[in-house]
C-alpha atoms as a PDB file:
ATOM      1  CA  UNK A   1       7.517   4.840   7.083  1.00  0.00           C
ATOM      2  CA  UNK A   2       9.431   6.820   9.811  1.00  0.00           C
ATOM      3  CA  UNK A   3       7.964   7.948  13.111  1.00  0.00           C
ATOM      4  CA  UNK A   4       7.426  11.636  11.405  1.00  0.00           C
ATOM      5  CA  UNK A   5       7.214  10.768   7.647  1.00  0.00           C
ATOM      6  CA  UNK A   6       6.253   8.670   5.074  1.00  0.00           C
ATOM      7  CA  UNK A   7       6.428   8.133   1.200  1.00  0.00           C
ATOM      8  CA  UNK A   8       2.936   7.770  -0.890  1.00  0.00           C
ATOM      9  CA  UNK A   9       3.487   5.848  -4.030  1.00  0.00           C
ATOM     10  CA  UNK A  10       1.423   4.361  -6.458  1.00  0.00           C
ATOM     11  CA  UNK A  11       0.916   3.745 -10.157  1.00  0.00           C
ATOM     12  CA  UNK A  12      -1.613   4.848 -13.143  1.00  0.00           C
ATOM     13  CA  UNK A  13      -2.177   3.576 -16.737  1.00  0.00           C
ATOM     14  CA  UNK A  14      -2.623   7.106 -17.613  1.00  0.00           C
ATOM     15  CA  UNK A  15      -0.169   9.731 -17.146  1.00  0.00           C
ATOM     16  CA  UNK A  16      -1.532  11.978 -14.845  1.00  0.00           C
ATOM     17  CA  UNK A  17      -0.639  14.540 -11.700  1.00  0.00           C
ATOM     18  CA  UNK A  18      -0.609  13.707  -7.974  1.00  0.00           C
ATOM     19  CA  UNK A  19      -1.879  14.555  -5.274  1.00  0.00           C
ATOM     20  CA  UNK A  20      -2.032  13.105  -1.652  1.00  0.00           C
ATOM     21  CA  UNK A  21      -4.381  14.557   1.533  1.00  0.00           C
ATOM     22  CA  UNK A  22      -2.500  12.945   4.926  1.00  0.00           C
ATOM     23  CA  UNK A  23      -2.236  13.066   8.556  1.00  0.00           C
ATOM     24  CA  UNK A  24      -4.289  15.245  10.930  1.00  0.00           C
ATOM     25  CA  UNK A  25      -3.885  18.466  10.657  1.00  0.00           C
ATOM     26  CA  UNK A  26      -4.108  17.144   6.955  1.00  0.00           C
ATOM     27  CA  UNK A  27      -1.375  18.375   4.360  1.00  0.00           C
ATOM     28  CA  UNK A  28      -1.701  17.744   1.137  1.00  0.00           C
ATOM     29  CA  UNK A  29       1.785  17.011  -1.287  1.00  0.00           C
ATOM     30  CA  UNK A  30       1.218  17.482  -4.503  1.00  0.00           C
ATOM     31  CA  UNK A  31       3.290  16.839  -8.508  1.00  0.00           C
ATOM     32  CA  UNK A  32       2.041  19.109 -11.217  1.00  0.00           C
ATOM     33  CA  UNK A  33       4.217  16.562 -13.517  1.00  0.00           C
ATOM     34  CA  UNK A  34       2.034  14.064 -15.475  1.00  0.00           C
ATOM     35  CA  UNK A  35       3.513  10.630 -15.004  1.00  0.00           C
ATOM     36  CA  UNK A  36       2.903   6.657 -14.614  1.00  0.00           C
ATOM     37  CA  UNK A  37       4.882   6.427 -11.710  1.00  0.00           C
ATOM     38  CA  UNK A  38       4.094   8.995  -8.203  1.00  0.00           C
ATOM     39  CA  UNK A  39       6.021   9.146  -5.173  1.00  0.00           C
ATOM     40  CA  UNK A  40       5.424  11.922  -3.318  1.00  0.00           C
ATOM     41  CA  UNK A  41       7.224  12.839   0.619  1.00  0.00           C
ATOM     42  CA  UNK A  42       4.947  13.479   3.404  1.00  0.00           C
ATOM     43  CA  UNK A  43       6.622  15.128   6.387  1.00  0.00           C
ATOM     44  CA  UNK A  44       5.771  16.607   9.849  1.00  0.00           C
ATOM     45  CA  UNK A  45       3.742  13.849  11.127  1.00  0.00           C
ATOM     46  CA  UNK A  46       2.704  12.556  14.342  1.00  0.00           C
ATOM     47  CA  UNK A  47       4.892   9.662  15.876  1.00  0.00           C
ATOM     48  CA  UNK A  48       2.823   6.214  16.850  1.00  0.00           C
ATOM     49  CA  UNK A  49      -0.697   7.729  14.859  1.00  0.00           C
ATOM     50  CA  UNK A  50      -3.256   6.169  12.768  1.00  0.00           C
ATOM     51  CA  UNK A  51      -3.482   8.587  10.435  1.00  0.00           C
ATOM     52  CA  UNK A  52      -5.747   8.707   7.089  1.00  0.00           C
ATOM     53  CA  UNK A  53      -4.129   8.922   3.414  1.00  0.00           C
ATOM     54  CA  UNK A  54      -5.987   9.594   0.045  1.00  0.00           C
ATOM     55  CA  UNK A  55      -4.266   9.473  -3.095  1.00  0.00           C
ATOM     56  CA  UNK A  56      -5.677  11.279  -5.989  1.00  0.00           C
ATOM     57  CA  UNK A  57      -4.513  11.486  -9.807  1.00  0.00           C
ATOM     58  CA  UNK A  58      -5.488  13.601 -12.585  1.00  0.00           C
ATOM     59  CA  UNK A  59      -5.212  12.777 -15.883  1.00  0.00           C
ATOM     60  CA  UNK A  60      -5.019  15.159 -18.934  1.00  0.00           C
ATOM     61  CA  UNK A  61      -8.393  16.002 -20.181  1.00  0.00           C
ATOM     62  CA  UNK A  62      -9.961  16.032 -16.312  1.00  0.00           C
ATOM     63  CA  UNK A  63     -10.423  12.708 -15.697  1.00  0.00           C
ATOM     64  CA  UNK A  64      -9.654  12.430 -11.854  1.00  0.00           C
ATOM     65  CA  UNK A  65      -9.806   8.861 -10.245  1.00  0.00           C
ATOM     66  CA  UNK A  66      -8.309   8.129  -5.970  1.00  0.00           C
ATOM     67  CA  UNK A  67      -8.543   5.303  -3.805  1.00  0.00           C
ATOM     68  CA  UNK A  68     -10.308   5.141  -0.984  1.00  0.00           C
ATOM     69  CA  UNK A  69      -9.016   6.773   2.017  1.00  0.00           C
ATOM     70  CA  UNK A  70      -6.628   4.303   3.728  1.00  0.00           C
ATOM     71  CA  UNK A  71      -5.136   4.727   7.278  1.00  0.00           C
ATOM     72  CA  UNK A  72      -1.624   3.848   8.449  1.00  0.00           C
ATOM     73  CA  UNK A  73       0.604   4.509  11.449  1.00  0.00           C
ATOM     74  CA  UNK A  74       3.681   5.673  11.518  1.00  0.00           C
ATOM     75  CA  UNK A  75       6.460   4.561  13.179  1.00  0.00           C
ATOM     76  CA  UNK A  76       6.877   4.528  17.010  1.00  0.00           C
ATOM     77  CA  UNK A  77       9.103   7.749  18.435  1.00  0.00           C
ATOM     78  CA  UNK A  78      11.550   4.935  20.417  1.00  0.00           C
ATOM     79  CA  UNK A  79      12.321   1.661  18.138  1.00  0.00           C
ATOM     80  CA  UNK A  80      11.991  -1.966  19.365  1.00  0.00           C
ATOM     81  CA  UNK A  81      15.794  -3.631  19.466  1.00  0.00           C
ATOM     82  CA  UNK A  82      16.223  -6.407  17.529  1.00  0.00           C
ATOM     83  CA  UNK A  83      15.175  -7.830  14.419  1.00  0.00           C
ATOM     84  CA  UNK A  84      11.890  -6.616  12.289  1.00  0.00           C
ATOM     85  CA  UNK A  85       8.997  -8.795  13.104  1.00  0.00           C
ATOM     86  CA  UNK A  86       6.270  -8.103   9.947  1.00  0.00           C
ATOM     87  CA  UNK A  87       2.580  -9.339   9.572  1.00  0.00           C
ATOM     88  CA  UNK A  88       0.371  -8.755   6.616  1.00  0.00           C
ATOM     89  CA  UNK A  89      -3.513  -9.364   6.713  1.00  0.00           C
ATOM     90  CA  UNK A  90      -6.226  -7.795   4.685  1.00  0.00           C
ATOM     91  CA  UNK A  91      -7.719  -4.475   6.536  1.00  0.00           C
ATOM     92  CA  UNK A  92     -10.687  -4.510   3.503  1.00  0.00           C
ATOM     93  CA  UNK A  93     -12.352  -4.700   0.355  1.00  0.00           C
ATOM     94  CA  UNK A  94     -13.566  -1.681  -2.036  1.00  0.00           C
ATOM     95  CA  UNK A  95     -16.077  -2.298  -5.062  1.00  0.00           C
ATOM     96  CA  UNK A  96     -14.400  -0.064  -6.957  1.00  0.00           C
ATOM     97  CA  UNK A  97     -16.568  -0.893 -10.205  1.00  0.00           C
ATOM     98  CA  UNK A  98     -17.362   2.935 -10.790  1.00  0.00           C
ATOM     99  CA  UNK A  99     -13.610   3.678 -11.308  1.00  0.00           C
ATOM    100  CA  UNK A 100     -13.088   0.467 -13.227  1.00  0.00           C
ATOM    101  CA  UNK A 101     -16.338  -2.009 -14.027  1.00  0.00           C
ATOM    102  CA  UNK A 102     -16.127  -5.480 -12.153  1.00  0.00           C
ATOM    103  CA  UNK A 103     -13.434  -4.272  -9.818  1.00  0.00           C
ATOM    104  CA  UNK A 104     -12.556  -4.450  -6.247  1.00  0.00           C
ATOM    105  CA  UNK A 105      -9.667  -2.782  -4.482  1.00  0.00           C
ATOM    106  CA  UNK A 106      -7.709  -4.926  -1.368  1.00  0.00           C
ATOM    107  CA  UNK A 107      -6.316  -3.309   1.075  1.00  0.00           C
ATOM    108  CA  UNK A 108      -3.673  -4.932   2.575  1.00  0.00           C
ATOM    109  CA  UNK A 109      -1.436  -3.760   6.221  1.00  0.00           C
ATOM    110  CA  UNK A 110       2.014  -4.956   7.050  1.00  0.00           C
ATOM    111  CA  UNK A 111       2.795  -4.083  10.453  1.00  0.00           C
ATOM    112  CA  UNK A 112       6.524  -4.106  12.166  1.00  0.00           C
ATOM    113  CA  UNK A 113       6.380  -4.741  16.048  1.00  0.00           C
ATOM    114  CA  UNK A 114      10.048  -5.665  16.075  1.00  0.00           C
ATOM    115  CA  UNK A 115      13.435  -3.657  15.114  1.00  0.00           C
ATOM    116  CA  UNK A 116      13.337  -1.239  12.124  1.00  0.00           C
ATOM    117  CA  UNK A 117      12.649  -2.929   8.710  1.00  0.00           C
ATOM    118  CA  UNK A 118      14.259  -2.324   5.608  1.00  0.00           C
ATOM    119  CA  UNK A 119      13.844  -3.001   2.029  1.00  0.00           C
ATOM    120  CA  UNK A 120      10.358  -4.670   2.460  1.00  0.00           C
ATOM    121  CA  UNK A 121       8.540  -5.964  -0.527  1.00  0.00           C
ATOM    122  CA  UNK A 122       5.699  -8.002  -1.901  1.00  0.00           C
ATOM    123  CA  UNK A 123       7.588 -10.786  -4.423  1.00  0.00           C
ATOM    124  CA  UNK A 124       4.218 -11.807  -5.364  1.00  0.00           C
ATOM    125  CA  UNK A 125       0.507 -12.217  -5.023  1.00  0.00           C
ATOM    126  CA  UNK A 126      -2.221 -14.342  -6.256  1.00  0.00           C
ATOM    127  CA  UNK A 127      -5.766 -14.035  -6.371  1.00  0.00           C
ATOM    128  CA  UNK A 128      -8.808 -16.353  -5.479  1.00  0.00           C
ATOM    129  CA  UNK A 129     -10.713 -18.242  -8.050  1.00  0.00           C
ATOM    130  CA  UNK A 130     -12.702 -15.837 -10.170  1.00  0.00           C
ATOM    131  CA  UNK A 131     -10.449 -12.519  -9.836  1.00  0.00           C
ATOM    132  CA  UNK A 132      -7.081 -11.933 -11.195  1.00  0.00           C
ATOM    133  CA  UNK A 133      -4.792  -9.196 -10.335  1.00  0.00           C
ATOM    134  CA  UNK A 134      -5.443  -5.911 -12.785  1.00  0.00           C
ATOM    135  CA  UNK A 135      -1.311  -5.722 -12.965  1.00  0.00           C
ATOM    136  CA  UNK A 136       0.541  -8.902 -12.853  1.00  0.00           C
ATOM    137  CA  UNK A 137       3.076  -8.843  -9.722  1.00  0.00           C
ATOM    138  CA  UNK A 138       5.797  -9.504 -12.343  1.00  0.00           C
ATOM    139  CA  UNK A 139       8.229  -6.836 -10.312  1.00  0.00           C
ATOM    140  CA  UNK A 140       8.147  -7.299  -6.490  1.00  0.00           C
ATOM    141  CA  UNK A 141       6.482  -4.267  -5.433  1.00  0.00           C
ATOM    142  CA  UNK A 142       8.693  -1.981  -3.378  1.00  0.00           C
ATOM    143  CA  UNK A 143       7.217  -0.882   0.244  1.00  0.00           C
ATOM    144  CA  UNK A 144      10.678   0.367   1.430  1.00  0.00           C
ATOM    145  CA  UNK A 145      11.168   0.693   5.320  1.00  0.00           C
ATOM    146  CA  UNK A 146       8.735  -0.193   7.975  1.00  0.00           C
ATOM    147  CA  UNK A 147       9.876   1.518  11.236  1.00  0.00           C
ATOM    148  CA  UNK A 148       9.337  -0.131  14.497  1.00  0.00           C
ATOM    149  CA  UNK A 149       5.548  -0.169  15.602  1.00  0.00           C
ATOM    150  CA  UNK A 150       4.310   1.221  12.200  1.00  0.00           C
ATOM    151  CA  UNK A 151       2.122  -0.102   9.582  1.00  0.00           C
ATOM    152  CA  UNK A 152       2.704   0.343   5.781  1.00  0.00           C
ATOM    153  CA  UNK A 153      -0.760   0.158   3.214  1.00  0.00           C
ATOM    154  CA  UNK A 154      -0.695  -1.511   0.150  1.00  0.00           C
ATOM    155  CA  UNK A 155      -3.874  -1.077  -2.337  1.00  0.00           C
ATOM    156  CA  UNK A 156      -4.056  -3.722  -5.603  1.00  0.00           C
ATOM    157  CA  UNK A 157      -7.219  -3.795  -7.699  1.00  0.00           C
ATOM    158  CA  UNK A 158      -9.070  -7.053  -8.900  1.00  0.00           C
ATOM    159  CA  UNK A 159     -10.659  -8.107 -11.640  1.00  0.00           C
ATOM    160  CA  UNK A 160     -13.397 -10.780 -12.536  1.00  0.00           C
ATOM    161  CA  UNK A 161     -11.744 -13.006 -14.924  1.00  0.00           C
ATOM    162  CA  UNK A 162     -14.842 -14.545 -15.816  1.00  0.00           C
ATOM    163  CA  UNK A 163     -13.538 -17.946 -14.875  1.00  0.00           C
ATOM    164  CA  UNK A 164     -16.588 -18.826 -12.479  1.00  0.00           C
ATOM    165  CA  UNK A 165     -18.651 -17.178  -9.367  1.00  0.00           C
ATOM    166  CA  UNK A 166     -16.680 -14.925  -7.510  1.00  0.00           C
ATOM    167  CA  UNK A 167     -18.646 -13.821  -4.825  1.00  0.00           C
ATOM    168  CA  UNK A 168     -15.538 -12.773  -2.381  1.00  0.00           C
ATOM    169  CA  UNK A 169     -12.536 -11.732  -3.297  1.00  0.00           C
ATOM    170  CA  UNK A 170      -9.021 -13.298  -1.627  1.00  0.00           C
ATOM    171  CA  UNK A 171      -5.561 -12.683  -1.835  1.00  0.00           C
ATOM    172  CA  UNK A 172      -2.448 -14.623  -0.882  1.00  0.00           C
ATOM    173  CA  UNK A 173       0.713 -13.761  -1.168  1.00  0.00           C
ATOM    174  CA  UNK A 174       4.418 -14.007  -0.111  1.00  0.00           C
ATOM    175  CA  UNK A 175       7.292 -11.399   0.582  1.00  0.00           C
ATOM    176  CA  UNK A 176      10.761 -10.673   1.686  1.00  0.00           C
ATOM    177  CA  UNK A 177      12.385  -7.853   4.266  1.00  0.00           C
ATOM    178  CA  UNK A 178      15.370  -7.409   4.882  1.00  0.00           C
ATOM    179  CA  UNK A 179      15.216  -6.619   8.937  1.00  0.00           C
ATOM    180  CA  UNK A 180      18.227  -5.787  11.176  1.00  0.00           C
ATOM    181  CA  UNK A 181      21.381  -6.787  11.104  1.00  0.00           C
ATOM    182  CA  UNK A 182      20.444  -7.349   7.189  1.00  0.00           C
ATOM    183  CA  UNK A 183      18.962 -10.681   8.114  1.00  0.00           C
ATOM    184  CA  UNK A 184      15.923 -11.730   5.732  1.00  0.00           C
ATOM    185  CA  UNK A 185      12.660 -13.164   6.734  1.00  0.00           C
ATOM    186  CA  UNK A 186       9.822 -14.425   4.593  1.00  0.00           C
ATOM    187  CA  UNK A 187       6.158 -13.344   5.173  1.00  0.00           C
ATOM    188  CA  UNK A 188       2.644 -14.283   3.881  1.00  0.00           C
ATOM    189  CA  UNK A 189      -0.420 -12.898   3.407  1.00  0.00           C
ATOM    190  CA  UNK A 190      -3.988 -14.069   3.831  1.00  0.00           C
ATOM    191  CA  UNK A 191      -7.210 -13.248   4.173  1.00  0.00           C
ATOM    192  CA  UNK A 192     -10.381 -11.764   2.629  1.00  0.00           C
END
């Protein structure tokens, strides 16, 4: 997350294309290459926006599946000086149960109002009684740099487990950045 650019990235149990429709004027970036694991480069953006993002994949065979449309700001045109300062909260909660039956999806926002931020990742998440994550945060999961004043989106899905009620879903969590000067910071998230 830069104050012009960003990186989309997400994964699919299917291979499939990419696509992602960003920013306003929207552009859409797309990978005709079927694969687990999309990253796709969106340039030319507006420094200091909220700006909306919608990731869609295809999978052989037509079926087509996105997430909602999420919105993030990029990174202010002049940084902050000194080190990152990150927060995470929950922005929301999608029933996703047409995609996936007894689903939600969580989206979470990690802002940076200090310095730059680098190498910023989730090392793991749990979720509240009732849900469990659909992928197992065995692998921290790899938001890369945060620019000063921008906010980075990060979409997990839930599942019932079956284990009780589970009315509302919640999600902690903790995670690691590496700000400036290469110090490191730990974070948490919470919320519903």
């Amino acid at each position: 997350m830069t104050a012009t650019g960003a990186e989309a990235r997400w994964t699919t149990d299917l291979d499939a294309t990419a696509d992602v429709v960003a920013g306003m004027p929207s552009q859409q970036v797309g990978d005709p290459t079927a694969a687990k694991i999309h990253s796709l480069a969106i340039t030319g953006l507006t420094a200091g926006a909220y700006l909306p993002l919608n990731a869609v994949s295809q999978a052989p065979g037509g079926r087509r599946d996105g997430l909602p449309v999420v919105y993030f700001r990029t990174a202010s045109a002049t940084a902050a000086t000194g080190a990152a300062k990150l927060k995470a909260a929950i922005l929301g909660l999608y029933d996703n149960s047409v995609s996936v039956e007894n689903s939600l999806l969580v989206v979470l926002g990690i802002g940076n109002t200090g310095g730059d931020a680098a190498d910023v990742r989730i090392t793991g998440l749990t979720a509240s009684p009732g849900w469990k994550l659909a992928a197992p945060v065995t692998d921290p999961i790899q938001i890369g740099g945060i620019g000063s004043g921008g906010t980075a989106v990060v979409v997990v899905r839930l599942l019932r487990d079956g284990s009780g009620p589970a009315p509302l879903a919640t999600v902690t969590g903790t995670g690691t950045l590496a700000g400036a000067g290469g110090a490191t910071e730990n974070f948490t998230i919470s919320g519903q």
